[in-house]
N, C-alpha and C. Protein backbone atom coordinates (compact mmCIF):
# COMPACT_ATOMS: atom_id res chain seq x y z
N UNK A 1 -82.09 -106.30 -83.40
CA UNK A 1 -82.94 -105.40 -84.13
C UNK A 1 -82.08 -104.25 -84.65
N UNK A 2 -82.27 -103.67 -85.66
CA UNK A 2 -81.86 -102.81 -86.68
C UNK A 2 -82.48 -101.58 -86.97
N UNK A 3 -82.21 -100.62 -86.87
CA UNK A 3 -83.00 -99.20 -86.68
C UNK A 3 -82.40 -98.05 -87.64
N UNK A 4 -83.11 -97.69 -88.34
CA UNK A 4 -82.57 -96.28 -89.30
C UNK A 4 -82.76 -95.22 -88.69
N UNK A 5 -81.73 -94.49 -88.40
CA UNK A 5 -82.11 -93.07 -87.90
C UNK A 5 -81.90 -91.47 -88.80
N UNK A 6 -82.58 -91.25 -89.61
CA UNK A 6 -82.08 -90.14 -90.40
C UNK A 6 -81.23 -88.77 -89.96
N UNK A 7 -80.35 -88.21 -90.23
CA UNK A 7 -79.37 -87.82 -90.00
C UNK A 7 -79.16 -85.85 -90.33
N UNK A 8 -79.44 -85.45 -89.76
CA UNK A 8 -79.27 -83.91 -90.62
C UNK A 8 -78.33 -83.05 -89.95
N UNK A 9 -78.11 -81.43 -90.48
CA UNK A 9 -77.27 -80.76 -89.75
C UNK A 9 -77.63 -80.69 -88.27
N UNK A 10 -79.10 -80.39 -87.82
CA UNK A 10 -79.15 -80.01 -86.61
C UNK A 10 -78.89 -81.49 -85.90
N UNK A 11 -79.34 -82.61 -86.37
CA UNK A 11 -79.39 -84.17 -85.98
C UNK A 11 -78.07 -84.73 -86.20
N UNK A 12 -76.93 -84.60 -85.79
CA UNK A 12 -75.83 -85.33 -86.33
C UNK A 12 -75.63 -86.61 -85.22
N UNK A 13 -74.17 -87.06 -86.26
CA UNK A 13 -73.95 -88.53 -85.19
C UNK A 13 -73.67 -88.31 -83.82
N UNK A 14 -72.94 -87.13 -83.33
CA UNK A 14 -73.30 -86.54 -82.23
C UNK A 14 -74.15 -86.59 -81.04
N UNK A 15 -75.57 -86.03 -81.83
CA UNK A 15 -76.49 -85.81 -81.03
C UNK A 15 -77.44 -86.70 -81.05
N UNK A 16 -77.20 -87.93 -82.05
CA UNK A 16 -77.97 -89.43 -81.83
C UNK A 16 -77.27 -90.21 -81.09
N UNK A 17 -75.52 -89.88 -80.86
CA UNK A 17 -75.18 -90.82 -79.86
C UNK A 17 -75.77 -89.98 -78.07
N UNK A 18 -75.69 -89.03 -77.75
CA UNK A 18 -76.55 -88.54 -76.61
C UNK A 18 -77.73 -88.87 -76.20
N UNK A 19 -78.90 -88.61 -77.52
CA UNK A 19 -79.97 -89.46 -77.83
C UNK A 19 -79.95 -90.96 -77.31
N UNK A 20 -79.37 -91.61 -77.88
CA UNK A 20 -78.88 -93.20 -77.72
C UNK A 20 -79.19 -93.34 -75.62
N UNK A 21 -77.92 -92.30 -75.36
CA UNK A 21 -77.35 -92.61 -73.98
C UNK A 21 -79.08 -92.36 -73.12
N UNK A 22 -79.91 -91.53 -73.31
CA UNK A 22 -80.78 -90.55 -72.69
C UNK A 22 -81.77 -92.75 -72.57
N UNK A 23 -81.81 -93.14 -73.33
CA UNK A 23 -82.52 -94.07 -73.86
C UNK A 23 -81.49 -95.54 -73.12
N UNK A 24 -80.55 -95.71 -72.30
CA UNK A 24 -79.76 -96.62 -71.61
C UNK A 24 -79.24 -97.27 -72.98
N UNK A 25 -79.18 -96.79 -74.04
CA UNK A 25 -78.13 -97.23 -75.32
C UNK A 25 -76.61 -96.87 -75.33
N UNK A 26 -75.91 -97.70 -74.91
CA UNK A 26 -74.25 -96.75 -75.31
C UNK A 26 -73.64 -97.66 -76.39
N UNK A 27 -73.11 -97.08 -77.09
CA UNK A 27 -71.70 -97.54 -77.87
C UNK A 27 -70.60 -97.38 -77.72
N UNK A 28 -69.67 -98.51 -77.56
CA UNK A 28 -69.94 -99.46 -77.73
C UNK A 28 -70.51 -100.60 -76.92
N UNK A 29 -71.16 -100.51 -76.07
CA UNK A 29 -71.63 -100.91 -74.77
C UNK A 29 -72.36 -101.61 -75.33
N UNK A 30 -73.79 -101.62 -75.28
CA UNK A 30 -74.89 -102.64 -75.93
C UNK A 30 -75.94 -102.26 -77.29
N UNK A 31 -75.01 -101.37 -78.61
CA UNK A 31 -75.43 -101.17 -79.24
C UNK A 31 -74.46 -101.08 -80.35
N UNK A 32 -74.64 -100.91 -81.65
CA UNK A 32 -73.63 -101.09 -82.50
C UNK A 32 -74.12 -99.73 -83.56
N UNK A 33 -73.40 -98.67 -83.84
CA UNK A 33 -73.83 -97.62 -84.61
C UNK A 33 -72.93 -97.79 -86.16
N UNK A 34 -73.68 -97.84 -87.34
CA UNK A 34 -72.86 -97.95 -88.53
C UNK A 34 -73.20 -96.39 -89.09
N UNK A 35 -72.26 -95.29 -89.60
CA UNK A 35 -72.62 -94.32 -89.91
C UNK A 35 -72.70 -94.29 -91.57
N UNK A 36 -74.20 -93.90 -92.23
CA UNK A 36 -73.65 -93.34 -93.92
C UNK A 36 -73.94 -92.28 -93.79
N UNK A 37 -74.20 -91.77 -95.08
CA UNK A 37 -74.00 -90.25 -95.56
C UNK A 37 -74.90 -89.28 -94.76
N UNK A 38 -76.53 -89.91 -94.98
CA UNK A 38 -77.59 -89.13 -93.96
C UNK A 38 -78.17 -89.94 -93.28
N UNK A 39 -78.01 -91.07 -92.91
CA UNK A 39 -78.05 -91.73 -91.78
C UNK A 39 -77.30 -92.67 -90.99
N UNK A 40 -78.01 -93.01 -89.88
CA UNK A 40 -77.14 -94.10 -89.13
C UNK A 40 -78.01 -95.04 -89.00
N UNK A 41 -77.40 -96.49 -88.56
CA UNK A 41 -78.41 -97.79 -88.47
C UNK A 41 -77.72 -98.05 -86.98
N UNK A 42 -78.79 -98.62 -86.20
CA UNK A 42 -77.99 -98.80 -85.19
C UNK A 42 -78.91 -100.35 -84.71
N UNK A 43 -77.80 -100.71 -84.53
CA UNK A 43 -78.52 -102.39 -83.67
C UNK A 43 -78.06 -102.65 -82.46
N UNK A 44 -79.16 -103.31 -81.93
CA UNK A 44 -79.47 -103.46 -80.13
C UNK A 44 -79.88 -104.87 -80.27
N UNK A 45 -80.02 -105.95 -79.56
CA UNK A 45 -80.68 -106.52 -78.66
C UNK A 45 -81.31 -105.66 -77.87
N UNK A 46 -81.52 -104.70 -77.52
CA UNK A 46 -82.43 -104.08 -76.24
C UNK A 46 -83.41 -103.67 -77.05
N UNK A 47 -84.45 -104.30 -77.63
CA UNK A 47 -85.49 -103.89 -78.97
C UNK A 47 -86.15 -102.66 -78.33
N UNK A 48 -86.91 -102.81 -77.55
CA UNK A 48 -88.12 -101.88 -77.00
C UNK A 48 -86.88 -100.64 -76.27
N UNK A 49 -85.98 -100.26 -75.51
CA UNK A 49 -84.68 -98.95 -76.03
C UNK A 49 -84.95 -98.68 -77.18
N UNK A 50 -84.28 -99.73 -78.27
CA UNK A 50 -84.16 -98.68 -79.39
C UNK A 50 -85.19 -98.56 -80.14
N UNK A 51 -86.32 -99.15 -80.29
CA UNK A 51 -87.75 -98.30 -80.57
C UNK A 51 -88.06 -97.40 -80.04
N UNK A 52 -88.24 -97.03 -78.52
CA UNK A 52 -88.31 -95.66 -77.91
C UNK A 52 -87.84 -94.74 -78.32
N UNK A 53 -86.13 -94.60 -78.60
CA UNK A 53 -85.26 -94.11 -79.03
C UNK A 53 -85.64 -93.67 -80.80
N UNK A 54 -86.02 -94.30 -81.38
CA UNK A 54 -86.53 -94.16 -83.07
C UNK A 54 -87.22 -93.39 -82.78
N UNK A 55 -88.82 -93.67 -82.22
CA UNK A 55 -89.79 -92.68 -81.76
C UNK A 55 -89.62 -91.34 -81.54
N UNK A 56 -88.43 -91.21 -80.14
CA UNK A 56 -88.69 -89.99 -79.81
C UNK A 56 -87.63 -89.15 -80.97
N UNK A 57 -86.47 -89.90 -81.69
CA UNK A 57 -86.08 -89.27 -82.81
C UNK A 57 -86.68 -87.73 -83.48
């Protein structure tokens, strides 16, 4: 599964990879983070993690 996470000053790749961890997501562990300009996509096999993780976004 494949997840968009929008990206801003206070939201950076940073503080979605912390996000990620809070949620048993690590990279490169069992998730894959691709970064663009204002967002990131991130894919799991662990579907229902990274839906939680979108959510509490």
């Amino acid at each position: 599964m494949t997840v968009t996470f929008p990206l801003t000053e206070e939201r950076d790749a940073e503080a979605l990879l912390k996000h990620l961890m809070l949620h048993k997501l690590s990279f490169p562990g069992n998730c894959a983070v691709s970064l663009k300009a204002q967002v990131a996509q991130v894919s799991s096999p662990h579907t229902t993690a990274l839906g939680a993780a979108r959510t509490a976004w």
